[in-house]
PDB file of N, CA and C in Angstrom:
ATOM      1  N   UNK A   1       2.740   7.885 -48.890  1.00  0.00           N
ATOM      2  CA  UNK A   1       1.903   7.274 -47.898  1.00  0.00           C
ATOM      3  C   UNK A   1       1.171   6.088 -48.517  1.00  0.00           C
ATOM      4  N   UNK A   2       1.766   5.087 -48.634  1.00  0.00           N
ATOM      5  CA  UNK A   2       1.397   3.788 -49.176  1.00  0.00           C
ATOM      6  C   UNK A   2       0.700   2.688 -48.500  1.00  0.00           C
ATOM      7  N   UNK A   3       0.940   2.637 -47.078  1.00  0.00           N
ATOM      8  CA  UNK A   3      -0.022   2.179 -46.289  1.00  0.00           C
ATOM      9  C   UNK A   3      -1.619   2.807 -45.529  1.00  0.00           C
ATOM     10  N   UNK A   4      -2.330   2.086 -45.464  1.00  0.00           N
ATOM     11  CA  UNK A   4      -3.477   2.397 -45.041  1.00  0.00           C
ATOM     12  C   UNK A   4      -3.703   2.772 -43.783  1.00  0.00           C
ATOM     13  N   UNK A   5      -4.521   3.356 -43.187  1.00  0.00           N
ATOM     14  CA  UNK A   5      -5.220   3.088 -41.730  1.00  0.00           C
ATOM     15  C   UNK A   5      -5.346   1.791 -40.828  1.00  0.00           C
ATOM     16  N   UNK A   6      -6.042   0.562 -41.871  1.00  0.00           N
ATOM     17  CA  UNK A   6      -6.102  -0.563 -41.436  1.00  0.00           C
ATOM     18  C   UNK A   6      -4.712  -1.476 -41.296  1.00  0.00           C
ATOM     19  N   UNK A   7      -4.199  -1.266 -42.476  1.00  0.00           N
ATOM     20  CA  UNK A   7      -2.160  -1.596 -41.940  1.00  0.00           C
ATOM     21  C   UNK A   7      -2.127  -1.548 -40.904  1.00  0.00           C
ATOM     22  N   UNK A   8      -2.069  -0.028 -40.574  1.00  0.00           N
ATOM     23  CA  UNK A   8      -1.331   0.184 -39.068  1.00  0.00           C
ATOM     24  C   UNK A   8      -2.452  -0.397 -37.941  1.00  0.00           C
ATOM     25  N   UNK A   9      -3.480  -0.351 -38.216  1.00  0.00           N
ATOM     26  CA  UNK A   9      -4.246  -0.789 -37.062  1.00  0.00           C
ATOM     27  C   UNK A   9      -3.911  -2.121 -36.283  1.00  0.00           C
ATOM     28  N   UNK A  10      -3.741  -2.815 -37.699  1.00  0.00           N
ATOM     29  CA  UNK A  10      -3.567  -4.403 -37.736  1.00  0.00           C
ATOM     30  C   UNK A  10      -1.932  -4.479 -37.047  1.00  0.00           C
ATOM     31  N   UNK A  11      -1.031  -3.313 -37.008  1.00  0.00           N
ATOM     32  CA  UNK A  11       0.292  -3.903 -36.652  1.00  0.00           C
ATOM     33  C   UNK A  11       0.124  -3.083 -35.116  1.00  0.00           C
ATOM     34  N   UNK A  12      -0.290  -2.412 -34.632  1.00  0.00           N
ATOM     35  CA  UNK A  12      -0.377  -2.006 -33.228  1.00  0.00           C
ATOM     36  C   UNK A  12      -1.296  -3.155 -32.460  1.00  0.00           C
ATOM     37  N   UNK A  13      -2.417  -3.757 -33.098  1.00  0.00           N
ATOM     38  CA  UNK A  13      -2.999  -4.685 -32.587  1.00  0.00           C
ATOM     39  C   UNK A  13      -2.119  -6.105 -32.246  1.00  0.00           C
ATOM     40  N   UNK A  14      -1.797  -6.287 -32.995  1.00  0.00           N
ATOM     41  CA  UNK A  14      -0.291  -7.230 -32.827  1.00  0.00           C
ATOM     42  C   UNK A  14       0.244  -6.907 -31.512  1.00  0.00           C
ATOM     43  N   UNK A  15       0.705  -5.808 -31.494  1.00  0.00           N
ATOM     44  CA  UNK A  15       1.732  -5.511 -29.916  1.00  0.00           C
ATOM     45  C   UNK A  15       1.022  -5.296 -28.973  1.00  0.00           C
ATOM     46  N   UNK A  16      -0.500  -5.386 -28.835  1.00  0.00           N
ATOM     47  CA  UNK A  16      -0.903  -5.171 -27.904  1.00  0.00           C
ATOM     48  C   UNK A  16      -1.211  -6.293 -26.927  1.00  0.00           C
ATOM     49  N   UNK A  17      -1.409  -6.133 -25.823  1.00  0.00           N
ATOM     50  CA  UNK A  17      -0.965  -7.340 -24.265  1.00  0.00           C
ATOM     51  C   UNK A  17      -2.518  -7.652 -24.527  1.00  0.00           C
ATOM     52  N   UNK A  18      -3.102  -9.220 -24.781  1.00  0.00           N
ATOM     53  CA  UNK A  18      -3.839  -9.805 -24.594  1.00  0.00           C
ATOM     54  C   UNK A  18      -4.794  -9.526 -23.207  1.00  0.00           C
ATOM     55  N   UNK A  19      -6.250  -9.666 -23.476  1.00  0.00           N
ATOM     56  CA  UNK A  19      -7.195  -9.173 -22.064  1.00  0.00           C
ATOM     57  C   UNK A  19      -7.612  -9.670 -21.102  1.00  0.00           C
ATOM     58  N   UNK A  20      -6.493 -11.354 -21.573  1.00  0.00           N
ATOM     59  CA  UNK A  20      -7.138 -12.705 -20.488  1.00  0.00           C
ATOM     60  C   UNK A  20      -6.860 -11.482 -18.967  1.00  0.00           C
ATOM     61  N   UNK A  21      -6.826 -12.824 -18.220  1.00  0.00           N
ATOM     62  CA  UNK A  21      -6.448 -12.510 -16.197  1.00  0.00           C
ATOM     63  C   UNK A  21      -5.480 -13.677 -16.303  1.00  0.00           C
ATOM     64  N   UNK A  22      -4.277 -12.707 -16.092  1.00  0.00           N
ATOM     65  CA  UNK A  22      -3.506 -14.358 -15.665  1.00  0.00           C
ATOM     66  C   UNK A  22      -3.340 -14.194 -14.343  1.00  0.00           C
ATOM     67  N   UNK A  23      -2.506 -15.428 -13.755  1.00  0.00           N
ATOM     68  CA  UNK A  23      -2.541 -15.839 -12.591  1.00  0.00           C
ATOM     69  C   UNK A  23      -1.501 -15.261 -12.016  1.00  0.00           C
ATOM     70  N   UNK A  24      -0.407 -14.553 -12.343  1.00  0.00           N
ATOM     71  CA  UNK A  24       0.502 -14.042 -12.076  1.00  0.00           C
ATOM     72  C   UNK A  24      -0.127 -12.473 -11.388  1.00  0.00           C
ATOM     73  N   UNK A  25      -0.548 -12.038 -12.608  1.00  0.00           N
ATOM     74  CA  UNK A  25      -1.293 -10.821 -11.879  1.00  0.00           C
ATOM     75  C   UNK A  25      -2.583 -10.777 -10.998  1.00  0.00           C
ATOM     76  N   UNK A  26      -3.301 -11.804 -10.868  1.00  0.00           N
ATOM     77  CA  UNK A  26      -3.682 -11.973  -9.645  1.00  0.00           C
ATOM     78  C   UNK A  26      -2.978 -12.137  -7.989  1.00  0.00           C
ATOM     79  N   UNK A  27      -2.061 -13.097  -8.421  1.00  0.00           N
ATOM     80  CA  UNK A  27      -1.326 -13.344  -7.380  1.00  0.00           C
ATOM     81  C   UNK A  27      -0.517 -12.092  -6.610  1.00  0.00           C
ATOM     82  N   UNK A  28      -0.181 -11.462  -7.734  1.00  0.00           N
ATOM     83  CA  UNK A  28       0.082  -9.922  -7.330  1.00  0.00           C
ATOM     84  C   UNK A  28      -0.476  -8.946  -6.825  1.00  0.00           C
ATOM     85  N   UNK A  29      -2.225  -9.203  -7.013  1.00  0.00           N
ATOM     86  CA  UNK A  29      -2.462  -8.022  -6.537  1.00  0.00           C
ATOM     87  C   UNK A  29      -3.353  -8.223  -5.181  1.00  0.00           C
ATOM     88  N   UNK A  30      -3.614  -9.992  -4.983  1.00  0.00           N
ATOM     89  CA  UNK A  30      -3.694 -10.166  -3.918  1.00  0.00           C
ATOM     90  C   UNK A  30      -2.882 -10.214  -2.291  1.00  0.00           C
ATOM     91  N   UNK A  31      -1.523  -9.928  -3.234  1.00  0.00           N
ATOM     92  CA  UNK A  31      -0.433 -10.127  -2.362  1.00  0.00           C
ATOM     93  C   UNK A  31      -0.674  -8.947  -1.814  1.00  0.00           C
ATOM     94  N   UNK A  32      -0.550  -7.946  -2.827  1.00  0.00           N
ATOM     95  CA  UNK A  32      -0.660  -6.680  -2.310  1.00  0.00           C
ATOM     96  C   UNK A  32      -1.729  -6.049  -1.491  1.00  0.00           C
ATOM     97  N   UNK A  33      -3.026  -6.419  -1.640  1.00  0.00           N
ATOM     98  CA  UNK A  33      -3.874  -6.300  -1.127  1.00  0.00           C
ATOM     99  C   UNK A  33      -4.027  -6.675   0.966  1.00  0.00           C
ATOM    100  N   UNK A  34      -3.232  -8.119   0.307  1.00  0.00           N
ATOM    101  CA  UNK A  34      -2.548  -8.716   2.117  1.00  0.00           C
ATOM    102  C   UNK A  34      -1.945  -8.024   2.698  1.00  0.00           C
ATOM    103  N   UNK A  35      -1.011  -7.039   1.825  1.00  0.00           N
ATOM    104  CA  UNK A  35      -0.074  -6.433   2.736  1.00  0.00           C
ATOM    105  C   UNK A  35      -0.462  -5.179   3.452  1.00  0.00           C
ATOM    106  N   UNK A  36      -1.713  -4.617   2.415  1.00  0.00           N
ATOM    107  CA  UNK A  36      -2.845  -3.459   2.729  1.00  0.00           C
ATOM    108  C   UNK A  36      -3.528  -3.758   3.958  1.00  0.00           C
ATOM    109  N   UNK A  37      -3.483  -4.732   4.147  1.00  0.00           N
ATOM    110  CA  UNK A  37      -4.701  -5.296   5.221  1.00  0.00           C
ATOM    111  C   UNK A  37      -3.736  -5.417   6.199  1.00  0.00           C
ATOM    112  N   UNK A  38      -2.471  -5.795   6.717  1.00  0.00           N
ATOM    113  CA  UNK A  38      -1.913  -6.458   7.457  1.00  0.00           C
ATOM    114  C   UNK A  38      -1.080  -5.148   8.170  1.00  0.00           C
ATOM    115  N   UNK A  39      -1.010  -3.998   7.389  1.00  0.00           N
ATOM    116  CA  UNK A  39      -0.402  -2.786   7.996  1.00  0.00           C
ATOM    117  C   UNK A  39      -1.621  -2.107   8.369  1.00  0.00           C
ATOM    118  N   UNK A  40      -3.234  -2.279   7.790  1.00  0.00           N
ATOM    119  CA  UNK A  40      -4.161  -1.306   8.245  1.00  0.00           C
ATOM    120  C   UNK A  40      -4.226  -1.852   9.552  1.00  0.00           C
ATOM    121  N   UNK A  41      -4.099  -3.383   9.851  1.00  0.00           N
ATOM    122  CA  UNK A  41      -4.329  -3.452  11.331  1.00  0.00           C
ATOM    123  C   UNK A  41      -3.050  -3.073  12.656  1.00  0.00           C
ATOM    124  N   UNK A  42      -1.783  -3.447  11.819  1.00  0.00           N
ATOM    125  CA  UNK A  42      -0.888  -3.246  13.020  1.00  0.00           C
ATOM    126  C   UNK A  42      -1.273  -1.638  13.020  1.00  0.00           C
ATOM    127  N   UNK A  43      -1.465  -0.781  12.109  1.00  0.00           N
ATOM    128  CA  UNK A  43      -1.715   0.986  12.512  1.00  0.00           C
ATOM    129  C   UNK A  43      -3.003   0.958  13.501  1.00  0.00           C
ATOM    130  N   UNK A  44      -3.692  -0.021  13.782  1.00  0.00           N
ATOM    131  CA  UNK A  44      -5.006   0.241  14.457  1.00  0.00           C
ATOM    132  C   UNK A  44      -4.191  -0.235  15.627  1.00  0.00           C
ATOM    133  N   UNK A  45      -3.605  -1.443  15.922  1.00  0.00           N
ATOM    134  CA  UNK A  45      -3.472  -1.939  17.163  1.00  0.00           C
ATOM    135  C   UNK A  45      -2.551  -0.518  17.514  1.00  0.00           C
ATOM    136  N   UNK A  46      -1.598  -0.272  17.128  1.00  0.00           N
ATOM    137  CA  UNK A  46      -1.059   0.889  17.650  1.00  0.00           C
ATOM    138  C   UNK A  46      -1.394   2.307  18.188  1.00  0.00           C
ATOM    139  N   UNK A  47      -2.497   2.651  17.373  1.00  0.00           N
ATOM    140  CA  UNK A  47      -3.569   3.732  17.876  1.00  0.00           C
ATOM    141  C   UNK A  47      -4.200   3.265  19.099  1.00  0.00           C
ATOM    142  N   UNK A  48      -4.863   1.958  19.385  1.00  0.00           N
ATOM    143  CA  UNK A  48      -5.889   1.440  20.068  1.00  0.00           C
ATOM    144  C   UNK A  48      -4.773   1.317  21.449  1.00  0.00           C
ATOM    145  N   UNK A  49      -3.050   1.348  21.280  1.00  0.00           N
ATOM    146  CA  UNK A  49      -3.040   0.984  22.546  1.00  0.00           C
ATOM    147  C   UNK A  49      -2.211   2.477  22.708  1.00  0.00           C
ATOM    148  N   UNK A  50      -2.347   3.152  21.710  1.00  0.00           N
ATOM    149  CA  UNK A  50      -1.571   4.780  22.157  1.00  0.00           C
ATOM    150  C   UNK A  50      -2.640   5.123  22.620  1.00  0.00           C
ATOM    151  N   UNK A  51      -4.498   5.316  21.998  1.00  0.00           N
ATOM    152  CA  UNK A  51      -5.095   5.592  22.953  1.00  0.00           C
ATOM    153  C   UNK A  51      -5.394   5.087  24.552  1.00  0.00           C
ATOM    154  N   UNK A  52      -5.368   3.662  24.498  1.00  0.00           N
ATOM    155  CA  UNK A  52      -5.428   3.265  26.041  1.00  0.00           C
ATOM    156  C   UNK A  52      -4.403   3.790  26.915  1.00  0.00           C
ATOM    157  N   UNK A  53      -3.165   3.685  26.618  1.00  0.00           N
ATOM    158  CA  UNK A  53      -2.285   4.368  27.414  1.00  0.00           C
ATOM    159  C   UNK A  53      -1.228   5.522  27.341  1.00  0.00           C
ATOM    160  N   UNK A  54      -2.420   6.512  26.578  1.00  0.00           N
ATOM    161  CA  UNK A  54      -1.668   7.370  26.354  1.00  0.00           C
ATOM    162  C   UNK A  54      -1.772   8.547  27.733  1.00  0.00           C
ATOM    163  N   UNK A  55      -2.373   8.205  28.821  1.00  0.00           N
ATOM    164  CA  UNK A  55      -2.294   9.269  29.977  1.00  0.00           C
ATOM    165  C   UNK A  55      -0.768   8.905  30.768  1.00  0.00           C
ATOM    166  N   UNK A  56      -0.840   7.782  31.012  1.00  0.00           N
ATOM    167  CA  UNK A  56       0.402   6.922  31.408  1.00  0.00           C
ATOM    168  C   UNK A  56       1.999   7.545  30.961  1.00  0.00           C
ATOM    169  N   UNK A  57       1.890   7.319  29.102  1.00  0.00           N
ATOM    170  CA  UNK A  57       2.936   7.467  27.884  1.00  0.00           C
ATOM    171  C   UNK A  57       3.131   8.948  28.360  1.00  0.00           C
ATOM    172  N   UNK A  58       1.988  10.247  28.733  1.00  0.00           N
ATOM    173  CA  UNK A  58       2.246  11.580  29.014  1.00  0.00           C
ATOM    174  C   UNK A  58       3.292  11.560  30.106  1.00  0.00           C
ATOM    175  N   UNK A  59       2.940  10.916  31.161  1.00  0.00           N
ATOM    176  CA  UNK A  59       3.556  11.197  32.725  1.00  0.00           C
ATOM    177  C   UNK A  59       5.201  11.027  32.303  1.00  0.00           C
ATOM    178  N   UNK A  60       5.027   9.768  31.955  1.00  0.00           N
ATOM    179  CA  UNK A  60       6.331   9.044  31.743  1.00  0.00           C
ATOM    180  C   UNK A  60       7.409   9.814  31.241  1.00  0.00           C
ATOM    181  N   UNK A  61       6.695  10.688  29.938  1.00  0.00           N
ATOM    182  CA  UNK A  61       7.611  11.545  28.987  1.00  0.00           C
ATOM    183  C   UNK A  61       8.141  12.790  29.707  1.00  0.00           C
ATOM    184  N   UNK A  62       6.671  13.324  30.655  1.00  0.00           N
ATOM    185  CA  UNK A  62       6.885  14.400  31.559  1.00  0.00           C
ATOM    186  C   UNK A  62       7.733  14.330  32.502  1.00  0.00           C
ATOM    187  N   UNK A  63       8.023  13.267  33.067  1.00  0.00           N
ATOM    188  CA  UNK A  63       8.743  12.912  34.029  1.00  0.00           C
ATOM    189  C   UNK A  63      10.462  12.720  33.381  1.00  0.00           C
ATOM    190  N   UNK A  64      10.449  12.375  32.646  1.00  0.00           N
ATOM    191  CA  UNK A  64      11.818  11.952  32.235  1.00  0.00           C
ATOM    192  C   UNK A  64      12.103  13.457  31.315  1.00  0.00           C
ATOM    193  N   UNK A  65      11.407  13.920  31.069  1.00  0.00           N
ATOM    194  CA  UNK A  65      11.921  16.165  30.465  1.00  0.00           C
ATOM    195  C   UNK A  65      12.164  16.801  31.890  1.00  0.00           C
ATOM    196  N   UNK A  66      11.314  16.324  33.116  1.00  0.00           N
ATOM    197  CA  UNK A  66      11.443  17.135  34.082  1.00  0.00           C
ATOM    198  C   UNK A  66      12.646  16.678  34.728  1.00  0.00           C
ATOM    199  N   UNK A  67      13.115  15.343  34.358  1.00  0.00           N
ATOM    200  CA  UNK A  67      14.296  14.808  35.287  1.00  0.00           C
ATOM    201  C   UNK A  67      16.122  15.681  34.443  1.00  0.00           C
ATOM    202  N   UNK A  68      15.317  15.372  33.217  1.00  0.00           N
ATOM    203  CA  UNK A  68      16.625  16.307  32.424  1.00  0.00           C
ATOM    204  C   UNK A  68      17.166  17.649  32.956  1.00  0.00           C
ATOM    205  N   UNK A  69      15.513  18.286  32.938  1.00  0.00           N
ATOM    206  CA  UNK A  69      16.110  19.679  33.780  1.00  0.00           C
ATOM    207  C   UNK A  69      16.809  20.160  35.273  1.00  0.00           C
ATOM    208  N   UNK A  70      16.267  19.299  36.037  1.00  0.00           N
ATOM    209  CA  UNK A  70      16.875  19.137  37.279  1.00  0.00           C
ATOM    210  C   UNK A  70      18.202  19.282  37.612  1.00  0.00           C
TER     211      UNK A  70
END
């Protein structure tokens, strides 16, 4: 065991990924963030109009099970 503690410290420090912010990974995680935002709303508009017409969406469904059985 001929090398030290500090050796190895000094050669893992080497391989390790620098702590800047690059712009790449920003760009990434704002992208992602857009895409978070852009599905939380189409899931709202979709709730907002299953609730408005969801007495309607019942009949409709009821009507077309009751026409099957007939």
């Amino acid at each position: 065991m001929s090398t030290s503690f500090a050796t190895q410290q000094s050669g893992i420090e080497s391989q390790a990924r620098p702590h800047g912010i690059r712009s790449r990974d920003v760009l990434s995680l704002a992208a992602a963030a857009l895409g978070m935002i852009v599905v939380s709303m189409l899931t709202g508009l979709a709730f907002a109009a299953w609730t408005s017409n969801g007495p309607a969406l019942l009949n409709v469904l009821a009507a077309s099970g009751l026409s099957w059985c007939l």
